[in-house]
N, C-alpha and C. Protein backbone atom coordinates (compact mmCIF):
# COMPACT_ATOMS: atom_id res chain seq x y z
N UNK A 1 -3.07 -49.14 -28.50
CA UNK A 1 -2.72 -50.54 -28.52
C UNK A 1 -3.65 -51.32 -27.61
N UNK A 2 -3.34 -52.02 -28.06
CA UNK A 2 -4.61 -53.35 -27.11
C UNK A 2 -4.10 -54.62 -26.51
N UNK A 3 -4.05 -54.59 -25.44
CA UNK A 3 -3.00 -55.62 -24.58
C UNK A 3 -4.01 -56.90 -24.76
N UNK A 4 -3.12 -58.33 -25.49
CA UNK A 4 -3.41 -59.47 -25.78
C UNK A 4 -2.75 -60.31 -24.57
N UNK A 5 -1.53 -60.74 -24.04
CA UNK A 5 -1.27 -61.79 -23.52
C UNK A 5 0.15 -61.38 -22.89
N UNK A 6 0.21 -61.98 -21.47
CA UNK A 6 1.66 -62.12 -21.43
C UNK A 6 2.68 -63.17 -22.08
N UNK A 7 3.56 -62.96 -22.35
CA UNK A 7 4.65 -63.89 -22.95
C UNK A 7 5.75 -63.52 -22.48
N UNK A 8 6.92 -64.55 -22.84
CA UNK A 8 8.11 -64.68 -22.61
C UNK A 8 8.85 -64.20 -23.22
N UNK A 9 10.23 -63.91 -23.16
CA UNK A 9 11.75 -63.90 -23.78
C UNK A 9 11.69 -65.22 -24.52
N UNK A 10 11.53 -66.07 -24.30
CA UNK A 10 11.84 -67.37 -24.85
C UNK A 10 10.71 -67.61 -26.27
N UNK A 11 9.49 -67.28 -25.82
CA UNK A 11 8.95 -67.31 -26.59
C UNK A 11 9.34 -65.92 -28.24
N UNK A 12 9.28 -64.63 -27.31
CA UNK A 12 9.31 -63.60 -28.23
C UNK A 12 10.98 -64.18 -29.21
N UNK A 13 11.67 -64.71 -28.83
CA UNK A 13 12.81 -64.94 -29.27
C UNK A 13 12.81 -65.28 -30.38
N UNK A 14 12.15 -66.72 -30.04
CA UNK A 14 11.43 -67.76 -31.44
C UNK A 14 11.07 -66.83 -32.45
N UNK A 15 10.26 -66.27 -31.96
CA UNK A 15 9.35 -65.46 -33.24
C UNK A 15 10.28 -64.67 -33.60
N UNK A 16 11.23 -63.95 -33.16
CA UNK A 16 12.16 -63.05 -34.05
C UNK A 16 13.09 -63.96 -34.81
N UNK A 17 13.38 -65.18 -34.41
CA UNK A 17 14.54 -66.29 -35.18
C UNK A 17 13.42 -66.44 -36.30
N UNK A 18 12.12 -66.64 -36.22
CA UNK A 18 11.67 -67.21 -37.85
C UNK A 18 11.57 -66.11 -38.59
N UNK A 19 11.65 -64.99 -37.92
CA UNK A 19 11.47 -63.74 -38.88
C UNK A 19 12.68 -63.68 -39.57
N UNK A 20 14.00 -63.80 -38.86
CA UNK A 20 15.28 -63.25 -39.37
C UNK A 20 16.50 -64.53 -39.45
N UNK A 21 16.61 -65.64 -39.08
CA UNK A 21 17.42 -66.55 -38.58
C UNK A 21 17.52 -67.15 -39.89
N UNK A 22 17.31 -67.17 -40.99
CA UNK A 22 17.22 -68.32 -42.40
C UNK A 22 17.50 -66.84 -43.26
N UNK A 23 17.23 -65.79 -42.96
CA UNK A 23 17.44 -64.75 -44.30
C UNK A 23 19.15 -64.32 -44.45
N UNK A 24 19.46 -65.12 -45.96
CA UNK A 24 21.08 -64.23 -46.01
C UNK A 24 21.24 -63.08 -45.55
N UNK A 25 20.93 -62.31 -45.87
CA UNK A 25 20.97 -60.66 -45.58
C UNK A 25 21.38 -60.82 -43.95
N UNK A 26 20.30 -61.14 -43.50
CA UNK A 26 20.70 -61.11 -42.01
C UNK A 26 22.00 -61.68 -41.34
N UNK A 27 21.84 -63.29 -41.40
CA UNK A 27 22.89 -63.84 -41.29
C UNK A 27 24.74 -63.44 -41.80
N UNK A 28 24.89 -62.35 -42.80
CA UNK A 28 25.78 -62.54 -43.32
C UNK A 28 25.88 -60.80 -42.56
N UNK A 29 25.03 -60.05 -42.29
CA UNK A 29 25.37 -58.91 -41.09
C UNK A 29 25.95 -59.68 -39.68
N UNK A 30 25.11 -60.78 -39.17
CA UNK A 30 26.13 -61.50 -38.04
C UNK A 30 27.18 -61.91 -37.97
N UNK A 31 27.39 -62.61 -39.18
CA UNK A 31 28.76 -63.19 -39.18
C UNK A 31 29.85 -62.46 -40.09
N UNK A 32 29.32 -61.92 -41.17
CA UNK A 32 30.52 -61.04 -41.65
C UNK A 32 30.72 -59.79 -41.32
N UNK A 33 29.77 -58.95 -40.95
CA UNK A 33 30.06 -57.60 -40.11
C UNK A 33 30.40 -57.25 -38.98
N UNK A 34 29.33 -58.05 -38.59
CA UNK A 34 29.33 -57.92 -36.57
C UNK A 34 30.22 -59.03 -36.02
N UNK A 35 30.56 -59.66 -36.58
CA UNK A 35 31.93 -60.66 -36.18
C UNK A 35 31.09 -61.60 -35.31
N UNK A 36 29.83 -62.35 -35.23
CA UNK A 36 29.31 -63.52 -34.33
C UNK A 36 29.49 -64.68 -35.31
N UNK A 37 29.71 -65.77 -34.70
CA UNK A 37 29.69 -67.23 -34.89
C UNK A 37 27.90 -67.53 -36.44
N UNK A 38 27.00 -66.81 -35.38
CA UNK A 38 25.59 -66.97 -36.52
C UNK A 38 24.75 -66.11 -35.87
N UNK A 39 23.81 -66.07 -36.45
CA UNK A 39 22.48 -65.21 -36.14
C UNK A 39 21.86 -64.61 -34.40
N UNK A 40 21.83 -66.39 -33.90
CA UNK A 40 21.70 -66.54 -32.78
C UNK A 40 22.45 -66.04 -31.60
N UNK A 41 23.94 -65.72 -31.74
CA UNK A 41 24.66 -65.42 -30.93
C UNK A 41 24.56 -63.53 -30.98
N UNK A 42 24.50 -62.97 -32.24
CA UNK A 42 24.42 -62.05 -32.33
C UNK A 42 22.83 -61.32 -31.55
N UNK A 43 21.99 -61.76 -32.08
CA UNK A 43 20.95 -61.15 -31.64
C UNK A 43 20.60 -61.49 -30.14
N UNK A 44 21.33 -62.39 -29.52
CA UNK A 44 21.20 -62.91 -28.12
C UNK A 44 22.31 -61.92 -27.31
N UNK A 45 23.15 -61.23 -27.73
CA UNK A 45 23.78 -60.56 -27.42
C UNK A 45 23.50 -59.21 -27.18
N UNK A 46 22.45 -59.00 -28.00
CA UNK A 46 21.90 -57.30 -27.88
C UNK A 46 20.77 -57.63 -26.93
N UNK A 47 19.94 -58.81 -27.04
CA UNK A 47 18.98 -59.22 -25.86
C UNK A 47 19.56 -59.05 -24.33
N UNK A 48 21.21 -59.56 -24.23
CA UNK A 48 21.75 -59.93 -23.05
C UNK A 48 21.93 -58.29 -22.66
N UNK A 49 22.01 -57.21 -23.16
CA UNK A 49 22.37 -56.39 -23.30
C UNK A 49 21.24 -55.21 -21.88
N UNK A 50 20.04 -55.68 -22.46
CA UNK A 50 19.39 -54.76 -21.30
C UNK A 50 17.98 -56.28 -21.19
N UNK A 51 19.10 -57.01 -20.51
CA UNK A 51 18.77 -58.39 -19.75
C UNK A 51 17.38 -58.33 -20.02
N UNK A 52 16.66 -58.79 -21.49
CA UNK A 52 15.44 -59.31 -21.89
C UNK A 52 14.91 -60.84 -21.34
N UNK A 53 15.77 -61.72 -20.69
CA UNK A 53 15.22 -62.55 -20.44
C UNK A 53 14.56 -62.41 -18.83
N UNK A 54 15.00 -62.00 -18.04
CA UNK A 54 14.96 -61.14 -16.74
C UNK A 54 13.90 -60.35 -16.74
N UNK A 55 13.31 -59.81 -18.10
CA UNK A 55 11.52 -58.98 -17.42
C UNK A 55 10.90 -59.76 -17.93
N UNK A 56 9.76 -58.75 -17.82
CA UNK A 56 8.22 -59.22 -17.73
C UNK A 56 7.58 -59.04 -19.21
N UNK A 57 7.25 -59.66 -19.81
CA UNK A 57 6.84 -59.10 -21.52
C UNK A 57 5.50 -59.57 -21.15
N UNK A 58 4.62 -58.50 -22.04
CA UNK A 58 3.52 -58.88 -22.82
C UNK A 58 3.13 -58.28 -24.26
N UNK A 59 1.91 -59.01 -24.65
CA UNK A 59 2.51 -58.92 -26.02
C UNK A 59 1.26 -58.17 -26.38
N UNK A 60 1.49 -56.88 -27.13
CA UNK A 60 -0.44 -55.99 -27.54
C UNK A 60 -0.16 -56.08 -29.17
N UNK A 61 -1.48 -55.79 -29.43
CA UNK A 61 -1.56 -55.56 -30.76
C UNK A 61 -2.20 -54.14 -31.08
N UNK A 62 -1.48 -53.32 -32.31
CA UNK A 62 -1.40 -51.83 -32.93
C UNK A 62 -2.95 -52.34 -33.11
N UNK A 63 -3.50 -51.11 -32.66
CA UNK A 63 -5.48 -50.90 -33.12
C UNK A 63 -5.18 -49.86 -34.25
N UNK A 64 -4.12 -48.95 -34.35
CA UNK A 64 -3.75 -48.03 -35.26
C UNK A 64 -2.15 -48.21 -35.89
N UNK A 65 -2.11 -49.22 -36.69
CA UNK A 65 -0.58 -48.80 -36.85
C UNK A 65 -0.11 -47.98 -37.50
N UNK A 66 -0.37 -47.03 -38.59
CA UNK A 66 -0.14 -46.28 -39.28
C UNK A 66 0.09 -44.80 -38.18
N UNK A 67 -0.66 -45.16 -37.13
CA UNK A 67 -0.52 -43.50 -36.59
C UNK A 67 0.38 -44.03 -34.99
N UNK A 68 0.45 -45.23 -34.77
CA UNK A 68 0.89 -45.35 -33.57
C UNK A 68 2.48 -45.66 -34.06
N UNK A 69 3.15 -46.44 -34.63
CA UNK A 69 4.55 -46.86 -35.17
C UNK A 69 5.15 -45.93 -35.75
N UNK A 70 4.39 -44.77 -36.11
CA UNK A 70 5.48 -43.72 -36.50
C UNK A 70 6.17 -42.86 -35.56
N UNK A 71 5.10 -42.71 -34.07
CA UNK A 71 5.67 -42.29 -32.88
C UNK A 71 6.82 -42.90 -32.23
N UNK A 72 6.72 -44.15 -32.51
CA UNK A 72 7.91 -45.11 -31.43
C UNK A 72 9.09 -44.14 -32.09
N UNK A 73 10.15 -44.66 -30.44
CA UNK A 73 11.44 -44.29 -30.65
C UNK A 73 12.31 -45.11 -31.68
N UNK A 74 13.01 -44.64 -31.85
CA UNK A 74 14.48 -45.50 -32.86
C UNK A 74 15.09 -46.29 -32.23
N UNK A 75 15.21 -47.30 -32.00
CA UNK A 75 16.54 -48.19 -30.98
C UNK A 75 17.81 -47.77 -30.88
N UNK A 76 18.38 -48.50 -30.13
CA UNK A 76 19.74 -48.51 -29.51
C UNK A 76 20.61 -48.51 -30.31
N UNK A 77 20.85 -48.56 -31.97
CA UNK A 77 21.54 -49.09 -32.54
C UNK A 77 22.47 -48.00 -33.41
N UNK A 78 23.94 -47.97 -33.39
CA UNK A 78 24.39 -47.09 -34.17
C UNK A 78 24.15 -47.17 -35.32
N UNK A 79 23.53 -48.26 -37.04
CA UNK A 79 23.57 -47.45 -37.88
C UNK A 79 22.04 -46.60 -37.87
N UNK A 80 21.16 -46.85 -36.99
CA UNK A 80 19.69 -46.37 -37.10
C UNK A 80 20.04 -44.86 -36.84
N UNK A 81 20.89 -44.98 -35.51
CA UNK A 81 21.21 -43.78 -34.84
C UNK A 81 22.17 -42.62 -35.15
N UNK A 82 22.86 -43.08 -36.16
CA UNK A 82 23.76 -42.05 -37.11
C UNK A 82 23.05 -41.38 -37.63
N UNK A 83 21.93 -41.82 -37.97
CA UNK A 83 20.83 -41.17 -39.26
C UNK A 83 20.33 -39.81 -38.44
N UNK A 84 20.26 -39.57 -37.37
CA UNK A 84 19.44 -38.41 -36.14
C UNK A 84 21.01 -37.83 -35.45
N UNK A 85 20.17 -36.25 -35.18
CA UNK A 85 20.91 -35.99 -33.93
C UNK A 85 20.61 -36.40 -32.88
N UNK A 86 19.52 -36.51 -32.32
CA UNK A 86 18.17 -36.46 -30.85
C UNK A 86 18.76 -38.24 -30.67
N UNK A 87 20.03 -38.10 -30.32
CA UNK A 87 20.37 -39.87 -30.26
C UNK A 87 19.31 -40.65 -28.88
N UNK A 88 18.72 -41.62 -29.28
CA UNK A 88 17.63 -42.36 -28.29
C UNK A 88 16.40 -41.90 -27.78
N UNK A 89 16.28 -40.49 -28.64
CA UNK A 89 15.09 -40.12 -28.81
C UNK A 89 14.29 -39.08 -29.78
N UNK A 90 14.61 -40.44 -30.88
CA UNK A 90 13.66 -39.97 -32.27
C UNK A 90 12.83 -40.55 -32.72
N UNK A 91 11.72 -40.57 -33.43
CA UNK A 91 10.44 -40.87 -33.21
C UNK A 91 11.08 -41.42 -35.07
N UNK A 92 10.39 -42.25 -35.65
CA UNK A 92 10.50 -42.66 -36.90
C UNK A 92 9.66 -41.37 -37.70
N UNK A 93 8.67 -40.96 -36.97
CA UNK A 93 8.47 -39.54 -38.13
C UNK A 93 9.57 -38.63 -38.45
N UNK A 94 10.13 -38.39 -37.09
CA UNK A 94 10.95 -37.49 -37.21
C UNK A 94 12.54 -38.16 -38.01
N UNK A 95 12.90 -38.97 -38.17
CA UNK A 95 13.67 -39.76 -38.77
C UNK A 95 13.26 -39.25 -40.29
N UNK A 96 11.88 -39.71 -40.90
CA UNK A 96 11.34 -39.28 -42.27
C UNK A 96 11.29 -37.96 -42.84
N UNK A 97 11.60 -37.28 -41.60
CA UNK A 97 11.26 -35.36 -41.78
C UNK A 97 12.62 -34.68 -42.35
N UNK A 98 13.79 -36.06 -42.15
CA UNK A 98 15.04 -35.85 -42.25
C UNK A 98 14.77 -35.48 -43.97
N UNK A 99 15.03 -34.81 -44.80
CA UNK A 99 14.91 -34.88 -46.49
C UNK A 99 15.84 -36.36 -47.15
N UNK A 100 17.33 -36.34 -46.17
CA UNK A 100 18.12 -36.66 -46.93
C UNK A 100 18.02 -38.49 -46.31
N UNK A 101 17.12 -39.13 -45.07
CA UNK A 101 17.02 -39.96 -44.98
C UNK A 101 15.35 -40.23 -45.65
N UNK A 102 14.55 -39.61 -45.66
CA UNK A 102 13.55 -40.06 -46.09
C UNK A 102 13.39 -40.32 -47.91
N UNK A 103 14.92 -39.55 -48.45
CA UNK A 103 15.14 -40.54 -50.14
C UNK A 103 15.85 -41.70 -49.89
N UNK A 104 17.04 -41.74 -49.10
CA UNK A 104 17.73 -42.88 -48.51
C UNK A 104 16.65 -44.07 -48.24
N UNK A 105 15.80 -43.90 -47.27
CA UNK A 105 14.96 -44.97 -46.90
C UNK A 105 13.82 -45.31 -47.90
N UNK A 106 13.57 -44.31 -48.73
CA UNK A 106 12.34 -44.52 -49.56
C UNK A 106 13.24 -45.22 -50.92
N UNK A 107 14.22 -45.33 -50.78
CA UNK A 107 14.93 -46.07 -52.05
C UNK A 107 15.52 -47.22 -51.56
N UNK A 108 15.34 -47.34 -50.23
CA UNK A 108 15.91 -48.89 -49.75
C UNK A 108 15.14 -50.00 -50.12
N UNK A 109 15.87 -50.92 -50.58
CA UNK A 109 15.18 -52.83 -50.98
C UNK A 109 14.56 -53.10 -50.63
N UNK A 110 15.01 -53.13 -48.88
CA UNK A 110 14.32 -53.64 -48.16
C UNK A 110 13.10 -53.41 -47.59
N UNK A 111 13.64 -51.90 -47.57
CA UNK A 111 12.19 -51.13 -46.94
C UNK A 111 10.89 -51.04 -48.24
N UNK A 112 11.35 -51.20 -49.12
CA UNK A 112 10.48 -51.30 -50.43
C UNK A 112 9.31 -52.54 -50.66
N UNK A 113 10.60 -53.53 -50.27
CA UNK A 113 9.90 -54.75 -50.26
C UNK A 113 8.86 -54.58 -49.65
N UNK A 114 8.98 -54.47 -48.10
CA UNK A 114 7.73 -54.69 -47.31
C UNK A 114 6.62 -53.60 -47.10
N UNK A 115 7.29 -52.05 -47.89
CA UNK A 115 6.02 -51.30 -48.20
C UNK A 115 4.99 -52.31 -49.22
N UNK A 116 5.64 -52.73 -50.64
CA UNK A 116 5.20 -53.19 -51.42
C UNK A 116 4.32 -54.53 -50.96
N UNK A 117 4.78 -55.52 -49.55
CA UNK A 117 3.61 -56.10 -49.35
C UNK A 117 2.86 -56.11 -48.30
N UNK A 118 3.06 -54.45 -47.56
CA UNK A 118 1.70 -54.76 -46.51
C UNK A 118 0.28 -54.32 -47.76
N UNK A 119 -0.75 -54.78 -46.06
CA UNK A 119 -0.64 -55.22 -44.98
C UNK A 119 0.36 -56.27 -44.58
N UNK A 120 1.17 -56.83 -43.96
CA UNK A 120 0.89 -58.52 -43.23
C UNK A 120 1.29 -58.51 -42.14
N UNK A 121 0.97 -59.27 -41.34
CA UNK A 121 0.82 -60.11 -40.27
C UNK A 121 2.49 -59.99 -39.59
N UNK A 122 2.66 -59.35 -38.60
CA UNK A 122 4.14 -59.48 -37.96
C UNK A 122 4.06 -59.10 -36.36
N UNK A 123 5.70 -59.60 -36.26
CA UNK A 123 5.68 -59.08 -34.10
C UNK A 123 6.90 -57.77 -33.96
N UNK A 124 6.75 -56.94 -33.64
CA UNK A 124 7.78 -56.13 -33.20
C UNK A 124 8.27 -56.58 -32.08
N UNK A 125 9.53 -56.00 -31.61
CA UNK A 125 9.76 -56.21 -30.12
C UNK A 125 10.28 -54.55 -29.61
N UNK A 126 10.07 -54.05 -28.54
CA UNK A 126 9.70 -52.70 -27.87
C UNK A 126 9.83 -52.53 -26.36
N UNK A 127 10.82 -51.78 -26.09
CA UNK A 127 10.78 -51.20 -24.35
C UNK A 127 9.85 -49.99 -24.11
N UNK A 128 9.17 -49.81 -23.50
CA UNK A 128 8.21 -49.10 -23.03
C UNK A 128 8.84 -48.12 -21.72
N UNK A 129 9.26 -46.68 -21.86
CA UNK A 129 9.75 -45.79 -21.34
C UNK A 129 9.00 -45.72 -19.97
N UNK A 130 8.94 -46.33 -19.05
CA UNK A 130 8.00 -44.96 -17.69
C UNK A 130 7.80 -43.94 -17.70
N UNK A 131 8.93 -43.04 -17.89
CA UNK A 131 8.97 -41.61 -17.58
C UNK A 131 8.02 -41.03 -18.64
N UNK A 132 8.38 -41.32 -19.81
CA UNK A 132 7.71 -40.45 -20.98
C UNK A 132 6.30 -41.37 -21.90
N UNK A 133 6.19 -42.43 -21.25
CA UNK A 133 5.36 -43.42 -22.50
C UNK A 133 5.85 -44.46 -23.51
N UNK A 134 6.73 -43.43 -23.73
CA UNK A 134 7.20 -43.52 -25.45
C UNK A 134 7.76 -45.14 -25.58
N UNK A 135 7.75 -45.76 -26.70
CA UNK A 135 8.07 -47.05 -26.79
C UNK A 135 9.49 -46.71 -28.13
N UNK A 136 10.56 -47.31 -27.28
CA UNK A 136 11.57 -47.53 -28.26
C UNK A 136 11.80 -48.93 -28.78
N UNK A 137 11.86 -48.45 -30.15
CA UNK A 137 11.73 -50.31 -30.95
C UNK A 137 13.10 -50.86 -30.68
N UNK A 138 12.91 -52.19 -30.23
CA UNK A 138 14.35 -53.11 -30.19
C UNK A 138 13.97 -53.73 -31.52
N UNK A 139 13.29 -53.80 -32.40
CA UNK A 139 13.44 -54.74 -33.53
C UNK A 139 11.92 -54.56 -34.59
N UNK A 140 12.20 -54.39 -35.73
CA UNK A 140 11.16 -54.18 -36.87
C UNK A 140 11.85 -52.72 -37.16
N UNK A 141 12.77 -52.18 -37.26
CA UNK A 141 13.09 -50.91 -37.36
C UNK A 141 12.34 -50.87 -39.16
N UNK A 142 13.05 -51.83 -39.96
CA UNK A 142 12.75 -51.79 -41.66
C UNK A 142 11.14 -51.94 -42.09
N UNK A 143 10.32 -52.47 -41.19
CA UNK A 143 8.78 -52.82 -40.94
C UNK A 143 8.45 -51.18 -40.48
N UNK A 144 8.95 -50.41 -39.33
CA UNK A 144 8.20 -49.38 -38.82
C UNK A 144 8.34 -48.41 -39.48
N UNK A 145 10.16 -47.91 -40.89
CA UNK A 145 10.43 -47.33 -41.50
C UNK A 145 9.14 -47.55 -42.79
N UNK A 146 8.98 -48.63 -43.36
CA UNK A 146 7.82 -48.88 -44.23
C UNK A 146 6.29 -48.29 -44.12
N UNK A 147 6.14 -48.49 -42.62
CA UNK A 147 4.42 -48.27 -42.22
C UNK A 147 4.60 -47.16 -41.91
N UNK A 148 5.79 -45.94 -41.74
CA UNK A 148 5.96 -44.81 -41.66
C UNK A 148 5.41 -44.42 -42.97
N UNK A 149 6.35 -44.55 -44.20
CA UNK A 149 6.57 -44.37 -45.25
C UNK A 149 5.44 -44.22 -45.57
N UNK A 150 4.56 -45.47 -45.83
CA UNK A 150 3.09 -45.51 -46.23
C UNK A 150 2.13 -44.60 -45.58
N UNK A 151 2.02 -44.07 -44.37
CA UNK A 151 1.18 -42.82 -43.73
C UNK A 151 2.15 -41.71 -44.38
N UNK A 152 2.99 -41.14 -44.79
CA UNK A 152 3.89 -40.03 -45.43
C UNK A 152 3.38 -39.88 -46.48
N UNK A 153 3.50 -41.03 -47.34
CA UNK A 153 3.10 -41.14 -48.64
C UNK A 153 1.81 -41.16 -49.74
N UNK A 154 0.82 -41.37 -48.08
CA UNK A 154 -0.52 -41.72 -48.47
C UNK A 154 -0.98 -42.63 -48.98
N UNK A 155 0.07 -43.43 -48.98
CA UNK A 155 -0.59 -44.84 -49.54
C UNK A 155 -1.27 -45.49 -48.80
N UNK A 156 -2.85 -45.99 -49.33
CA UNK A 156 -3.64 -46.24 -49.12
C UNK A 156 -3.66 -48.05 -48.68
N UNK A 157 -3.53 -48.18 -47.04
CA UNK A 157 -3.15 -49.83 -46.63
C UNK A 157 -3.91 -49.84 -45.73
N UNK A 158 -5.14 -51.02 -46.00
CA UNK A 158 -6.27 -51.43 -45.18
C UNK A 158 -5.48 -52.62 -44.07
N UNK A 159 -5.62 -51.76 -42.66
CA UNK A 159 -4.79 -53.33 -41.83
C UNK A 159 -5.47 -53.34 -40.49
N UNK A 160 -7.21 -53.36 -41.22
CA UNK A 160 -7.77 -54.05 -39.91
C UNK A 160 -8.26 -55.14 -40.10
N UNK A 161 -7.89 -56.10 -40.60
CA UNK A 161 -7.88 -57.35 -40.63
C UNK A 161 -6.21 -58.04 -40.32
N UNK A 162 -5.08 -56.62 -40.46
CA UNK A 162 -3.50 -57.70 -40.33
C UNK A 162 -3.52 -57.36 -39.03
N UNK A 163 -2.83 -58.12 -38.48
CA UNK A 163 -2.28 -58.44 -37.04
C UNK A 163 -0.91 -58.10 -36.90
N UNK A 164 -0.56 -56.78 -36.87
CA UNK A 164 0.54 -56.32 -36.14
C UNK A 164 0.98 -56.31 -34.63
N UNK A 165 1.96 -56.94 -34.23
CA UNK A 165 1.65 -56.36 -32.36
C UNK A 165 3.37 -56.76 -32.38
N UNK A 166 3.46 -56.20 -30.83
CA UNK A 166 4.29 -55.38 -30.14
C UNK A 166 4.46 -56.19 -29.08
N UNK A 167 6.15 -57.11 -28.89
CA UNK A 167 6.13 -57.50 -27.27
C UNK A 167 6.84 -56.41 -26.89
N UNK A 168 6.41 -55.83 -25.46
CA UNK A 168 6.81 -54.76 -25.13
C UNK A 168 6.96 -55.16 -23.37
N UNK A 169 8.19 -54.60 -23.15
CA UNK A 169 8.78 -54.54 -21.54
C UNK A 169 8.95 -53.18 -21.18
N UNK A 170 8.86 -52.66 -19.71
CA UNK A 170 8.96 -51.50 -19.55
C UNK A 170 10.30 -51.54 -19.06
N UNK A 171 10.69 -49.89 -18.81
CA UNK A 171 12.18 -50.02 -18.34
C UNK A 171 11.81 -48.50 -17.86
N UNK A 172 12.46 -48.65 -16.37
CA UNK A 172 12.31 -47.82 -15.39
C UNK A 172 13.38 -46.33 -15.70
N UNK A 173 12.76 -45.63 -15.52
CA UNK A 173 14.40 -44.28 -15.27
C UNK A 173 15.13 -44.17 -15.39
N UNK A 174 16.02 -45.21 -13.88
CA UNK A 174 17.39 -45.37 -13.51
C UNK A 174 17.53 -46.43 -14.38
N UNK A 175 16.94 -46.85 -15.01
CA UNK A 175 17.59 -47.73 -16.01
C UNK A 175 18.25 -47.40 -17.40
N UNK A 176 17.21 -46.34 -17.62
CA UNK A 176 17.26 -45.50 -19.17
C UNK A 176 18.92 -45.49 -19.86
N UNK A 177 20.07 -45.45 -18.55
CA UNK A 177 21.26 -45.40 -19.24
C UNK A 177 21.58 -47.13 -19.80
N UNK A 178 20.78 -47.51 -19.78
CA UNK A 178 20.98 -49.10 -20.39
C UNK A 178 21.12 -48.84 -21.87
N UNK A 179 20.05 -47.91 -22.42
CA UNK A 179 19.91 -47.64 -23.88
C UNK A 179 21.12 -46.79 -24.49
N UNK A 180 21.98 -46.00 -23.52
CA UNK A 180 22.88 -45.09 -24.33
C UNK A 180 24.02 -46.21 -23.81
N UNK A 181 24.19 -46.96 -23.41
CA UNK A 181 25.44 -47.95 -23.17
C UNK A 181 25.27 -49.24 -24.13
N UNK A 182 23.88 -49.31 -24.71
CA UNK A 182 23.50 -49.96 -25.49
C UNK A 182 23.75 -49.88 -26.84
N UNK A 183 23.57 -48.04 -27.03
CA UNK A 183 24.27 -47.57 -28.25
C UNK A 183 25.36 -47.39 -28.10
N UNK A 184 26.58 -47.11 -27.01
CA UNK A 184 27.97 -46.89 -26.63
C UNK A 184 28.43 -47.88 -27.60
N UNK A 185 27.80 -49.05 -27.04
CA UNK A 185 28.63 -50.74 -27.73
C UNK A 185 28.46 -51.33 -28.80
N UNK A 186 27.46 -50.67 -29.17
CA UNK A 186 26.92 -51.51 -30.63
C UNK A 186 26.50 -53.13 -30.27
N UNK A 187 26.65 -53.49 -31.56
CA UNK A 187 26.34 -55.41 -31.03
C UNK A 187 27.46 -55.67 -32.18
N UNK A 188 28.27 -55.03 -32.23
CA UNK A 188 29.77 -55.90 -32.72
C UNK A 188 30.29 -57.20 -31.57
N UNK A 189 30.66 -58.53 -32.11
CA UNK A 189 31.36 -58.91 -30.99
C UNK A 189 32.23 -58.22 -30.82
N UNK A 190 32.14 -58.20 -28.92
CA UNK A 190 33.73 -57.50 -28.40
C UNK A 190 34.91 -58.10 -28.76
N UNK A 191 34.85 -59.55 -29.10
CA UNK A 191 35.74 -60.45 -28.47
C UNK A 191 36.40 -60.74 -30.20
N UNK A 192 36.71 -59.98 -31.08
CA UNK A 192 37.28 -59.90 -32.38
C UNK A 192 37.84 -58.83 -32.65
């Protein structure tokens, strides 16, 4: 990866609201599943969660994404995390190695869709482990399942001209139990 710029919470925020904040799909996981008011409250809630506004972000861009995004970890999230045993630390290859998730995911909509149109142009968001390196995705899980897919599959996707990148915060050790209290809770509202 190739470190571009520091940025904000405030900023990285934005960019995840135009990615996801207007799409039904999304919106109707906030408010009809996860029990939030709208989009905003929900995804500000998993932010509040291992206090994203409180570090330090900067933002790099993948020099390799095909070989670097299949390493990242899986996030915090129980339905990602049902899919593995190795809970908060599985690599999206190893997610694909699964037989019975890699027809699951290779027959998903969504994940179809955006095999079907990279390259393009997007931001992940990512905590960056101390201890081990390893970067666990807070967000693009259906983007990193795709650019998995496509190095699995061999499909042939020229993306040194797209601009993929990564805001990424680190998170210390003694912090690490942020991520399994992270998955403890889900991002259901509590308060329903």
């Amino acid at each position: 990866m190739k470190y571009i710029k520091e940025t904000s919470w405030n900023e990285i925020f934005q960019n995840w609201a135009k990615r996801e904040s207007n799409n039904p799909a999304w919106i109707r996981c906030a408010t009809e599943i996860k029990g939030w008011p709208n989009w905003e409250s929900w995804r500000g809630y998993t932010a509040n969660l291992f206090n994203a506004k409180n570090r330090k972000w900067s933002l790099y861009k993948f020099e390799n994404p095909k070989e670097e995004i299949l390493n990242m970890l899986i996030g915090p999230y129980t339905g990602w995390q049902s899919k593995v045993k190795n809970k908060n630390n599985t690599t999206f290859k190893e997610l694909l190695d699964i037989p019975e998730q890699f027809n699951e995911l290779s027959h998903h909509e969504g994940v179809i869709n955006i095999l079907n149109g990279l390259p393009f142009n997007t931001e992940m968001i990512g905590i960056k482990r101390k201890d081990s390196e390893k970067i666990i995705l807070i967000e693009g899980h259906h983007r990193a399942v795709a650019i998995t897919l496509a190095k699995l599959q061999k499909k042939p996707i020229e993306y040194s001209k797209t601009r993929i990148t990564i805001a990424l915060t680190d998170i210390d050790i003694d912090e690490i139990e942020i991520l399994d209290k992270m998955l403890e809770q889900g991002s259901t509202n509590p308060n329903v």
